[in-house]
C-alpha atoms as a PDB file:
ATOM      1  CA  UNK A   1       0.000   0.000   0.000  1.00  0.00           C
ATOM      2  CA  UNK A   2       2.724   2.310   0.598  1.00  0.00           C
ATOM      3  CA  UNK A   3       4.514   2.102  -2.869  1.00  0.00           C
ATOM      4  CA  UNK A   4       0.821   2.791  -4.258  1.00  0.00           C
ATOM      5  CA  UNK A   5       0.178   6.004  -1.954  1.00  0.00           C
ATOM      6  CA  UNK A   6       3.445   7.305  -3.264  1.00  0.00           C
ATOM      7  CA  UNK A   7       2.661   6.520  -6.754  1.00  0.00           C
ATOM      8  CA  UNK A   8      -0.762   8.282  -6.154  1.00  0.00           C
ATOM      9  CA  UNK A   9       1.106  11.532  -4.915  1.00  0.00           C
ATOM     10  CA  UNK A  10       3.757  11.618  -7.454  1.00  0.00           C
ATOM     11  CA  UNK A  11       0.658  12.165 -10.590  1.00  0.00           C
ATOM     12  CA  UNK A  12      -1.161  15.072  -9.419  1.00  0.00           C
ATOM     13  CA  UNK A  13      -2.045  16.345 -12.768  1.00  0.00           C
ATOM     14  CA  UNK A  14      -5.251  13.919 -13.027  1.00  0.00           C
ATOM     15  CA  UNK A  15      -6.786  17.061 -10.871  1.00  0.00           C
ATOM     16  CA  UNK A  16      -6.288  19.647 -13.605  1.00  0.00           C
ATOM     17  CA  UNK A  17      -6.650  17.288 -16.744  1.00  0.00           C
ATOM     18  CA  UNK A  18      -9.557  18.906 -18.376  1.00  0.00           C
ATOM     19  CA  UNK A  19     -11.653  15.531 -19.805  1.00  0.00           C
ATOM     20  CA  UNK A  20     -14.431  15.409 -22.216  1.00  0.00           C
ATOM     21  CA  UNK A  21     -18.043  13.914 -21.421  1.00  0.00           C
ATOM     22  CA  UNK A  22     -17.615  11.028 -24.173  1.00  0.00           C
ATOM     23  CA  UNK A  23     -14.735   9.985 -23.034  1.00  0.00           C
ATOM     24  CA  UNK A  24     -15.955   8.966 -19.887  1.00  0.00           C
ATOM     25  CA  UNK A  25     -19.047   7.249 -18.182  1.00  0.00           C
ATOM     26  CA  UNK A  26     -20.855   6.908 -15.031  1.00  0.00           C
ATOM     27  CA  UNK A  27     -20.111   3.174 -14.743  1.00  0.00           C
ATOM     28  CA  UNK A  28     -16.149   3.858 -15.871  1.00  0.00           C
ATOM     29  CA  UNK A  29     -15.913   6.538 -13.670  1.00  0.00           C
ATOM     30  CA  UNK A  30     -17.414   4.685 -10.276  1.00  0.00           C
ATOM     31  CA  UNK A  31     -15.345   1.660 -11.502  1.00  0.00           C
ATOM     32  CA  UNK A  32     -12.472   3.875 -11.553  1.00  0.00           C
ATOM     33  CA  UNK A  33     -13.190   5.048  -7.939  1.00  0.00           C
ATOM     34  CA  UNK A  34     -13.709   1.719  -6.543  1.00  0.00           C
ATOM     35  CA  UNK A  35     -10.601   0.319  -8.126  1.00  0.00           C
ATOM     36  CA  UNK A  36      -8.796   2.987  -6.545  1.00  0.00           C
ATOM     37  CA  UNK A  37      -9.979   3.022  -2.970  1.00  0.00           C
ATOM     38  CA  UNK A  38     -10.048  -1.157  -2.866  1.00  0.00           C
ATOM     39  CA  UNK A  39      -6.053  -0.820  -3.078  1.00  0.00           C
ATOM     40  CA  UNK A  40      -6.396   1.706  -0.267  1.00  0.00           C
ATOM     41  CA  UNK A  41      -8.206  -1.158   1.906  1.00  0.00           C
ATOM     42  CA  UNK A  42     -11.770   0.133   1.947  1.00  0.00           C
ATOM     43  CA  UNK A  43     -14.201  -2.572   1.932  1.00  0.00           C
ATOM     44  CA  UNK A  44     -16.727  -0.417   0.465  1.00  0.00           C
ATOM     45  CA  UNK A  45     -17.703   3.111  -1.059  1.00  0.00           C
ATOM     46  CA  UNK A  46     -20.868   4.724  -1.805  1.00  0.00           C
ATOM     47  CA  UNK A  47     -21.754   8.581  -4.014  1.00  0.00           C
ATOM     48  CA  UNK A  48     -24.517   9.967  -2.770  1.00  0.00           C
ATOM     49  CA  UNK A  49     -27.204  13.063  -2.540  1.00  0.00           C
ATOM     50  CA  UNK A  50     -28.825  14.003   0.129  1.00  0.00           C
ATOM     51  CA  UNK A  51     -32.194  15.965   0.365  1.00  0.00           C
ATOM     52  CA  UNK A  52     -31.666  19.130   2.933  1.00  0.00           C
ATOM     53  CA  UNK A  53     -35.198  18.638   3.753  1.00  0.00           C
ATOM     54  CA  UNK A  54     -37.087  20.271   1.030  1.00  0.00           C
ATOM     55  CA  UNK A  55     -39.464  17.425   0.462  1.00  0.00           C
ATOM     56  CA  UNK A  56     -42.345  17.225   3.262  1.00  0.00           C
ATOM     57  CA  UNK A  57     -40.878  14.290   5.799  1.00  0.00           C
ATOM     58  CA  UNK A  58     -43.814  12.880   6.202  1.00  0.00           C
ATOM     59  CA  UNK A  59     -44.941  12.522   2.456  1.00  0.00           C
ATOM     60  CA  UNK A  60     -44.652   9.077   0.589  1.00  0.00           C
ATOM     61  CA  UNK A  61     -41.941   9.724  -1.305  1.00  0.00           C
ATOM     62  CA  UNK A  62     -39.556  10.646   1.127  1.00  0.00           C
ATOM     63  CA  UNK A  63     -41.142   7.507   2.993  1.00  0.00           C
ATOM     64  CA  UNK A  64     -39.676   5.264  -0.157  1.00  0.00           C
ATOM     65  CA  UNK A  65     -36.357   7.051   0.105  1.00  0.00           C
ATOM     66  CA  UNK A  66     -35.422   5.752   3.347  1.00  0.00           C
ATOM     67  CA  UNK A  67     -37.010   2.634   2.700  1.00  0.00           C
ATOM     68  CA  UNK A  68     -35.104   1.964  -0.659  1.00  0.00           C
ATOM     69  CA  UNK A  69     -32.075   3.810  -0.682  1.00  0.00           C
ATOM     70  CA  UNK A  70     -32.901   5.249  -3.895  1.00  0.00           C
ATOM     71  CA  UNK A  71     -30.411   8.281  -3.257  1.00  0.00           C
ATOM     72  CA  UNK A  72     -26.823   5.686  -3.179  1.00  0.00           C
ATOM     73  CA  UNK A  73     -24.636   4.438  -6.311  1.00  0.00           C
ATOM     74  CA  UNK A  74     -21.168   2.654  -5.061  1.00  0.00           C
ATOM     75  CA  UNK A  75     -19.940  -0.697  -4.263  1.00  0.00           C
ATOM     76  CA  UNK A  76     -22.301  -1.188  -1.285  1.00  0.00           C
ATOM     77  CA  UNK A  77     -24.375  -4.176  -1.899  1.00  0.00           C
ATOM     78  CA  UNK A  78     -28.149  -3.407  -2.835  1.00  0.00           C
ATOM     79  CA  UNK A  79     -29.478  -5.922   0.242  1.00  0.00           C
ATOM     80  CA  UNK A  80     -26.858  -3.860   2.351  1.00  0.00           C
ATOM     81  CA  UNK A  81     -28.368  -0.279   1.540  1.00  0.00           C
ATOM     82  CA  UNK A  82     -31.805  -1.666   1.584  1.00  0.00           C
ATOM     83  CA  UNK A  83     -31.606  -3.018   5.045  1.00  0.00           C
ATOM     84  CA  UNK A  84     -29.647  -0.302   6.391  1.00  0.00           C
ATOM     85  CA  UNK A  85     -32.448   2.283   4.963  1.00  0.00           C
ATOM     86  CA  UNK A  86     -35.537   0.181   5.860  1.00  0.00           C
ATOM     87  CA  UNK A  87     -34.124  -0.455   9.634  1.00  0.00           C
ATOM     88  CA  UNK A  88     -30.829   1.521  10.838  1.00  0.00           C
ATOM     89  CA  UNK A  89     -31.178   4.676   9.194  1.00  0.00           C
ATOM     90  CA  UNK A  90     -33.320   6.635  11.521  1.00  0.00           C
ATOM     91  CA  UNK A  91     -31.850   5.617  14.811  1.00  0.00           C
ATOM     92  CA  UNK A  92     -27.839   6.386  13.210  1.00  0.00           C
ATOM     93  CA  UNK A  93     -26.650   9.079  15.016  1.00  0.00           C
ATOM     94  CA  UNK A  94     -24.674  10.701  11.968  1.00  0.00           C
ATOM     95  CA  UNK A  95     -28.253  11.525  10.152  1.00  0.00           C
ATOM     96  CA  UNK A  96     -28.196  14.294  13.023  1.00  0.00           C
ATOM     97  CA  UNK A  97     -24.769  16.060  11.452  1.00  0.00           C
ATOM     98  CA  UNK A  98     -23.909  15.065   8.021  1.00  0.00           C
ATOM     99  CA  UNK A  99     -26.764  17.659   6.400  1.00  0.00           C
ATOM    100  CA  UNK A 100     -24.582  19.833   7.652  1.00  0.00           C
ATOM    101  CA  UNK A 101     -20.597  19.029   7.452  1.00  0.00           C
ATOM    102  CA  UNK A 102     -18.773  21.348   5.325  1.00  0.00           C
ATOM    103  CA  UNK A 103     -15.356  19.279   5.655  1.00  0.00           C
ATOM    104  CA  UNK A 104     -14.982  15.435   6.152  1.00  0.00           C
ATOM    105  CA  UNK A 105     -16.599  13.909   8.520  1.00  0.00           C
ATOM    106  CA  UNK A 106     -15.334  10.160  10.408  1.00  0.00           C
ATOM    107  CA  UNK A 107     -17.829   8.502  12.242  1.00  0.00           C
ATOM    108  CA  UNK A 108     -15.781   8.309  15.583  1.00  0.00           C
ATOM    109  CA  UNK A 109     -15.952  11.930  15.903  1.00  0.00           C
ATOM    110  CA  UNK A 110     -19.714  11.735  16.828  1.00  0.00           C
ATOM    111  CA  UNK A 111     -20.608  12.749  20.421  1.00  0.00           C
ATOM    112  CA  UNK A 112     -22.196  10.275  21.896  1.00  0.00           C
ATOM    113  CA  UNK A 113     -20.629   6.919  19.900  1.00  0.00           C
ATOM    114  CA  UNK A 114     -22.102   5.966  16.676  1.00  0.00           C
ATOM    115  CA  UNK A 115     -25.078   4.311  18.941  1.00  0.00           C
ATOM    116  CA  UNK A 116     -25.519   0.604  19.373  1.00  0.00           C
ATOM    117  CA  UNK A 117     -27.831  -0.290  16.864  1.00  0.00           C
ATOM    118  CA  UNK A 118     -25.555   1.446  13.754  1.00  0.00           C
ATOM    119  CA  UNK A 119     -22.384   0.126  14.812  1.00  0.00           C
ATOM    120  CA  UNK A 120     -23.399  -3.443  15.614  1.00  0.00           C
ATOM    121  CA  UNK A 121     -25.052  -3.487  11.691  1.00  0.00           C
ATOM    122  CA  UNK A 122     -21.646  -2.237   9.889  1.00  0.00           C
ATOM    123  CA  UNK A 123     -19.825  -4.249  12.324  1.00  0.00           C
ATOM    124  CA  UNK A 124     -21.894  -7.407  10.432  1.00  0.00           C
ATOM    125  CA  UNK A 125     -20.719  -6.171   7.260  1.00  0.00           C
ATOM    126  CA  UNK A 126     -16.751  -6.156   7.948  1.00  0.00           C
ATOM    127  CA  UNK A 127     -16.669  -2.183   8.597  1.00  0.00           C
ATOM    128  CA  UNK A 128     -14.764  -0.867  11.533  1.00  0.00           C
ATOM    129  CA  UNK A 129     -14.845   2.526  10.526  1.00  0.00           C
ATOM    130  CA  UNK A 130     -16.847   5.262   8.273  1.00  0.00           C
ATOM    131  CA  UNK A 131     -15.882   8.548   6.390  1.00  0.00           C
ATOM    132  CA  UNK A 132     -18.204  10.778   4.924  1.00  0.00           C
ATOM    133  CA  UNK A 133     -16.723  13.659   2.240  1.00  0.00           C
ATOM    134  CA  UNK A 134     -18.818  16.569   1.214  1.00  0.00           C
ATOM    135  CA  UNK A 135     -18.719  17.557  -2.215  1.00  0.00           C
ATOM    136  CA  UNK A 136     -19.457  21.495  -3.500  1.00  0.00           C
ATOM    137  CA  UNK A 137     -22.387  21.455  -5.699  1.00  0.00           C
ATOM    138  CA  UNK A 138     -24.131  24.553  -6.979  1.00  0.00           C
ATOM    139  CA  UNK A 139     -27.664  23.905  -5.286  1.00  0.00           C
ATOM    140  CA  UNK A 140     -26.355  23.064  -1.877  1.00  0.00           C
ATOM    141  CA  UNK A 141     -28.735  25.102  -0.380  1.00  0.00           C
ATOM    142  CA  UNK A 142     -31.405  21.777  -0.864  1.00  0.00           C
ATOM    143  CA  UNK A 143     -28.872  19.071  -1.165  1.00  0.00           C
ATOM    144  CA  UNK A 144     -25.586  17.928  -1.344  1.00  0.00           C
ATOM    145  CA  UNK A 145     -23.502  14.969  -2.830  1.00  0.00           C
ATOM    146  CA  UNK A 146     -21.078  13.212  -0.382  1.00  0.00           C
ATOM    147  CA  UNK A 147     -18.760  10.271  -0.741  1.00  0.00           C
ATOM    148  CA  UNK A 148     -19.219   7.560   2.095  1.00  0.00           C
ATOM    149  CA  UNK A 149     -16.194   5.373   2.462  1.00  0.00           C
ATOM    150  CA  UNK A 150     -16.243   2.218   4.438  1.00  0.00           C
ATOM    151  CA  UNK A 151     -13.009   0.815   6.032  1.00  0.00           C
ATOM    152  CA  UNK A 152     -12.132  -2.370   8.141  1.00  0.00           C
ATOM    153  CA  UNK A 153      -9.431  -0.814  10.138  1.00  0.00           C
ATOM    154  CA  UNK A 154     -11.081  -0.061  13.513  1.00  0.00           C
ATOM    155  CA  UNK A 155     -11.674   3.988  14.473  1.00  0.00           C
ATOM    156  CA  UNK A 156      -8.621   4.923  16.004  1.00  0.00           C
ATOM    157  CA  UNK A 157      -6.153   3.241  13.227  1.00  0.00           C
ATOM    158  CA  UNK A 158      -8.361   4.145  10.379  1.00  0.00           C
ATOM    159  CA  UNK A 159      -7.905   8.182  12.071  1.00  0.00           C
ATOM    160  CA  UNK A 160      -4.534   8.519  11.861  1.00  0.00           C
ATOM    161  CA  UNK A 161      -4.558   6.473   8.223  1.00  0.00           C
ATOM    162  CA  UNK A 162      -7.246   8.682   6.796  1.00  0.00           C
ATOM    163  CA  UNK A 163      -5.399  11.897   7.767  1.00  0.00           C
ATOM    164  CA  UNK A 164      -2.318  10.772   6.182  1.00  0.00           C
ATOM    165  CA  UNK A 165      -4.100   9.961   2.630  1.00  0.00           C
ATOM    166  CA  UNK A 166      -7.116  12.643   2.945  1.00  0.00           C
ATOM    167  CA  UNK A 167      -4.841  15.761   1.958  1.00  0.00           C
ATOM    168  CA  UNK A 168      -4.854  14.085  -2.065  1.00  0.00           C
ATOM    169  CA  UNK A 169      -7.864  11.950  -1.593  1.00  0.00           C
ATOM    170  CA  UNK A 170     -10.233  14.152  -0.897  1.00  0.00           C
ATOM    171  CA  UNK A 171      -8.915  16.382  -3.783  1.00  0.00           C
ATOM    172  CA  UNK A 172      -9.044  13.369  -6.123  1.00  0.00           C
ATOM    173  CA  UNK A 173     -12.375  12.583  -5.116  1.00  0.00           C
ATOM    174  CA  UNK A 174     -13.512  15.870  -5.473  1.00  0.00           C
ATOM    175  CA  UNK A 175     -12.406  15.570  -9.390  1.00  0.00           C
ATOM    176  CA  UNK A 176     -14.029  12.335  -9.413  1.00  0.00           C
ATOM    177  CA  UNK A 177     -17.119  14.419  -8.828  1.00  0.00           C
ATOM    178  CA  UNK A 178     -17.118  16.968 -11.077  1.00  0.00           C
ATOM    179  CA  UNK A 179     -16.722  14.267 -13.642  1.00  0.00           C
ATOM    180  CA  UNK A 180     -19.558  12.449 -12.349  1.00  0.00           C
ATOM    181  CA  UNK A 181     -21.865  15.535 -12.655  1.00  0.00           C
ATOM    182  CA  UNK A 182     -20.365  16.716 -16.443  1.00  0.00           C
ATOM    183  CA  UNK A 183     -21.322  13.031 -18.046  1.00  0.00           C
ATOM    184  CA  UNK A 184     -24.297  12.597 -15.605  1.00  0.00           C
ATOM    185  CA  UNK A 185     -26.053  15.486 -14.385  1.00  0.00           C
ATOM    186  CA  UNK A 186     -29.370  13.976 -13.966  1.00  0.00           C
ATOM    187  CA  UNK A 187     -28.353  10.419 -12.631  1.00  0.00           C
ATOM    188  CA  UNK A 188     -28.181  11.969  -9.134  1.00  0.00           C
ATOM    189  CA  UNK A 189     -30.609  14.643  -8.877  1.00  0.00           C
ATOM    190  CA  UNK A 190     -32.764  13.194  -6.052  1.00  0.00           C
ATOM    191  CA  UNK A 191     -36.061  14.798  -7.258  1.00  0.00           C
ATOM    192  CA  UNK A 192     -35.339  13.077 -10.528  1.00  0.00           C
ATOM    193  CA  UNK A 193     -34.734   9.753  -9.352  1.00  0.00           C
ATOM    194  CA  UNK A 194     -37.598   9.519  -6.479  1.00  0.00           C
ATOM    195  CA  UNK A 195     -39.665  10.696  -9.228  1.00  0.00           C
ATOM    196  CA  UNK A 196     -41.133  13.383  -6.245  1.00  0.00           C
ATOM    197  CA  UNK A 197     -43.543  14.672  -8.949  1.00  0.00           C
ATOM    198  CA  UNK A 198     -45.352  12.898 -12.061  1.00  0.00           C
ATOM    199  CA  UNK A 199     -44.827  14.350 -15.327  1.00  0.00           C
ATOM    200  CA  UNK A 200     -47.726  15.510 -15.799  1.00  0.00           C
ATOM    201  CA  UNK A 201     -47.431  18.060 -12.447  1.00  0.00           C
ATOM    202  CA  UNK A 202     -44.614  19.116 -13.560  1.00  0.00           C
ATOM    203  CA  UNK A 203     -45.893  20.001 -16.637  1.00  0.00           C
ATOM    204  CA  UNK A 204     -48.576  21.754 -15.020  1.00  0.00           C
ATOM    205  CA  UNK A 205     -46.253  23.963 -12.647  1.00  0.00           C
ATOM    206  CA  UNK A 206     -44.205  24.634 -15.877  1.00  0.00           C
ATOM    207  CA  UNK A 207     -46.989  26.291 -17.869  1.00  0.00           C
ATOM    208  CA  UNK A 208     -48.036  27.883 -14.321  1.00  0.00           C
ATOM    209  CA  UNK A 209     -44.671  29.153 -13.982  1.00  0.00           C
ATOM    210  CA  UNK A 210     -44.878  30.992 -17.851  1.00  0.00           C
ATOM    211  CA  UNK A 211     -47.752  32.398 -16.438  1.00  0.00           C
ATOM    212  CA  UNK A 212     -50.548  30.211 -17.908  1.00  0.00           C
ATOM    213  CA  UNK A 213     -53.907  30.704 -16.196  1.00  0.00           C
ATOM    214  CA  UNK A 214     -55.450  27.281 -14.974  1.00  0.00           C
ATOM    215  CA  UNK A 215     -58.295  27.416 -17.611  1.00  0.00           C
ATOM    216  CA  UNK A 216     -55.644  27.575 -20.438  1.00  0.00           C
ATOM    217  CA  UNK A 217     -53.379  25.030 -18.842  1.00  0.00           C
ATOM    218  CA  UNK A 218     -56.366  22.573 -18.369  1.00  0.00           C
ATOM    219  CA  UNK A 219     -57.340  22.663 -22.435  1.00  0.00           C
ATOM    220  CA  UNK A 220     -53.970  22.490 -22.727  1.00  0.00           C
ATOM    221  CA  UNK A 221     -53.254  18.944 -21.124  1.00  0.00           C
ATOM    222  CA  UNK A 222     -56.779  17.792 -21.432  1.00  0.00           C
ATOM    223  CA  UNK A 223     -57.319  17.759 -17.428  1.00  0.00           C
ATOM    224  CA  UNK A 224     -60.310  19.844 -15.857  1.00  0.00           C
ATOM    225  CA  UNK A 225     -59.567  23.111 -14.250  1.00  0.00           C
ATOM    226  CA  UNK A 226     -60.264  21.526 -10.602  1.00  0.00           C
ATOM    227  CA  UNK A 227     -57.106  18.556 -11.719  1.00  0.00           C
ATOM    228  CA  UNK A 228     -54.973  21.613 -12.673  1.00  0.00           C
ATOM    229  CA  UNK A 229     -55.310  22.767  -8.915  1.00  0.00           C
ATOM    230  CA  UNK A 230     -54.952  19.858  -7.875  1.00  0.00           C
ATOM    231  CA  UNK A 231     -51.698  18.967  -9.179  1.00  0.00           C
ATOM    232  CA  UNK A 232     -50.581  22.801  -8.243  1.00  0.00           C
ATOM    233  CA  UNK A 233     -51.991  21.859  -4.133  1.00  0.00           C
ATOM    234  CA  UNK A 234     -49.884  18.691  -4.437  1.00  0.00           C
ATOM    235  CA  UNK A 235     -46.843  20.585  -4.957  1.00  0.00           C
ATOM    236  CA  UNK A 236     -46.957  22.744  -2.978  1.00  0.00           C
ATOM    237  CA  UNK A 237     -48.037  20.485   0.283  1.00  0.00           C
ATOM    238  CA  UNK A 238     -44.703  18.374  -1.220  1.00  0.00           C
ATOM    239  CA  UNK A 239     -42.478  21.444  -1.238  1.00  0.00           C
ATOM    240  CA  UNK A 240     -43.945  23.533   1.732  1.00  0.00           C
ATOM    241  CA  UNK A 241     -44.159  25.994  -0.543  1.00  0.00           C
ATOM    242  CA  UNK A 242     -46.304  29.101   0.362  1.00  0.00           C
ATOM    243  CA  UNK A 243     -47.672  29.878  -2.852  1.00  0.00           C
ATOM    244  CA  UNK A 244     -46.978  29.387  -6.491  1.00  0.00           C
ATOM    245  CA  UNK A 245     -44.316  32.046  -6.837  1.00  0.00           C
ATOM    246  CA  UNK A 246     -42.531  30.059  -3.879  1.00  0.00           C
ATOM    247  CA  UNK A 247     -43.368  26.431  -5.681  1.00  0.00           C
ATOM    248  CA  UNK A 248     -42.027  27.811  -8.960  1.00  0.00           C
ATOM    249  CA  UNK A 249     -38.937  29.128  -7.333  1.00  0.00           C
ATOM    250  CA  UNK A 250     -37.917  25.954  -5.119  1.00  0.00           C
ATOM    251  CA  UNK A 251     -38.810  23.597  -8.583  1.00  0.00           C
ATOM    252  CA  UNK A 252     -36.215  25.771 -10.423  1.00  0.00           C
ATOM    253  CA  UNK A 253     -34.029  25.576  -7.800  1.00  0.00           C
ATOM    254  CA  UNK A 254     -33.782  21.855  -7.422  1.00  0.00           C
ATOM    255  CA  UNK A 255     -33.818  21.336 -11.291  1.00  0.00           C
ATOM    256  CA  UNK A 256     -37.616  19.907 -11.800  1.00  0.00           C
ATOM    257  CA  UNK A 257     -38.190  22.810 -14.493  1.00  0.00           C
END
């Protein structure tokens, strides 16, 4: 491992290589990462994107985002997310800080322990020890992406070995991510994915938004005026938006229109 951290160092330039979109791909690129942080002895990795919120908690879909996992791409096993979603997720300690770590964040830091529950079901997977890296994204204001990295070494080894490799991983990673979002903008945009809103609401909130009047949108689409509203209510109970100007402005904001 050492000759390959000093090979690592020794070819920075792969952070200012400018690449093209066709050259790469979302599966290269995630192969790419995995391959790369395998021979740095993590057991596992995940990219990710996490909702700030936005989305009412107690409406459905945000229900089938913590029940599915729907938000995670990486090497973590489907059954592993899946559990971990359906029955760890909401007692895990970290949920209470990562929204809002601006630097990287390992899972021994947490006040408190990681709680019994959470560490006793990564413990069953091999995984001593967990990193989470924020990345910079333009709409952070409703979400962010973040690398989770799983490791085997247990928290106190795996501090002073992530501190020694974080000062050109994280900066690696980071390019890893930009990448990511140039060939696959869309693959990870949460709203997207969770499909939050049908088509046709969006639709709806689009022609609202050029300033359509319900009537015209309704001929429009071939819905009646009252299935105009309500596709405009929806959204707005979703978003906890106060009105359509505000429904219109967090849609555009979180790129649904």
């Amino acid at each position: 491992m050492e000759n390959f951290i000093s090979q690592l160092k020794k070819e920075p330039a792969f952070q200012e290589t400018s690449v093209l979109a066709f050259e790469c791909t979302w599966e290269k690129l995630l192969h790419e990462i995995d391959e790369l942080l395998t021979q740095l002895g993590f057991v596992y990795f995940t990219y990710s994107v996490l909702t700030r919120g936005v989305i009412n908690p107690s409406s459905e879909s945000q229900k089938q985002r913590w029940d599915g996992g729907s938000d995670i791409v990486g090497s973590l096993p489907d059954a592993v997310v899946k559990s971990y979603y359906k029955d760890i997720a909401q007692h895990d300690p970290l949920w209470n800080v990562l929204p809002s770590i601006t630097s990287p964040f390992l899972v021994s830091s947490l006040e408190g322990g990681q709680g019994t529950l959470s560490e006793n079901f990564w413990l069953k997977q091999g995984i001593s020890s967990r990193a989470y890296i924020p990345m910079k994204d333009q709409s952070s204001r409703y979400w962010f992406h973040y690398f989770s990295l799983f490791h085997k070494l247990p928290p106190q080894e795996f501090d002073v070995f992530f501190n020694r490799i974080s000062e050109w991983l994280v900066p690696m990673l980071s390019r890893y991510h930009e990448l990511l979002q140039v060939v696959c903008e869309q693959e990870q945009n949460p709203y997207l994915k969770s499909e939050v809103l049908s088509p046709t609401c969006r639709q709806v909130i689009l022609m609202t938004a050029q300033g359509m009047p319900v009537k015209r949108i309704a001929d429009k689409l071939a819905l009646t005026e009252e299935g105009v509203t309500y596709h405009i209510t929806r959204a707005k109970k979703i978003f906890g938006a106060k009105n359509k100007t505000h429904l219109v402005a967090m849609m555009y904001e979180v790129g649904l229109l």
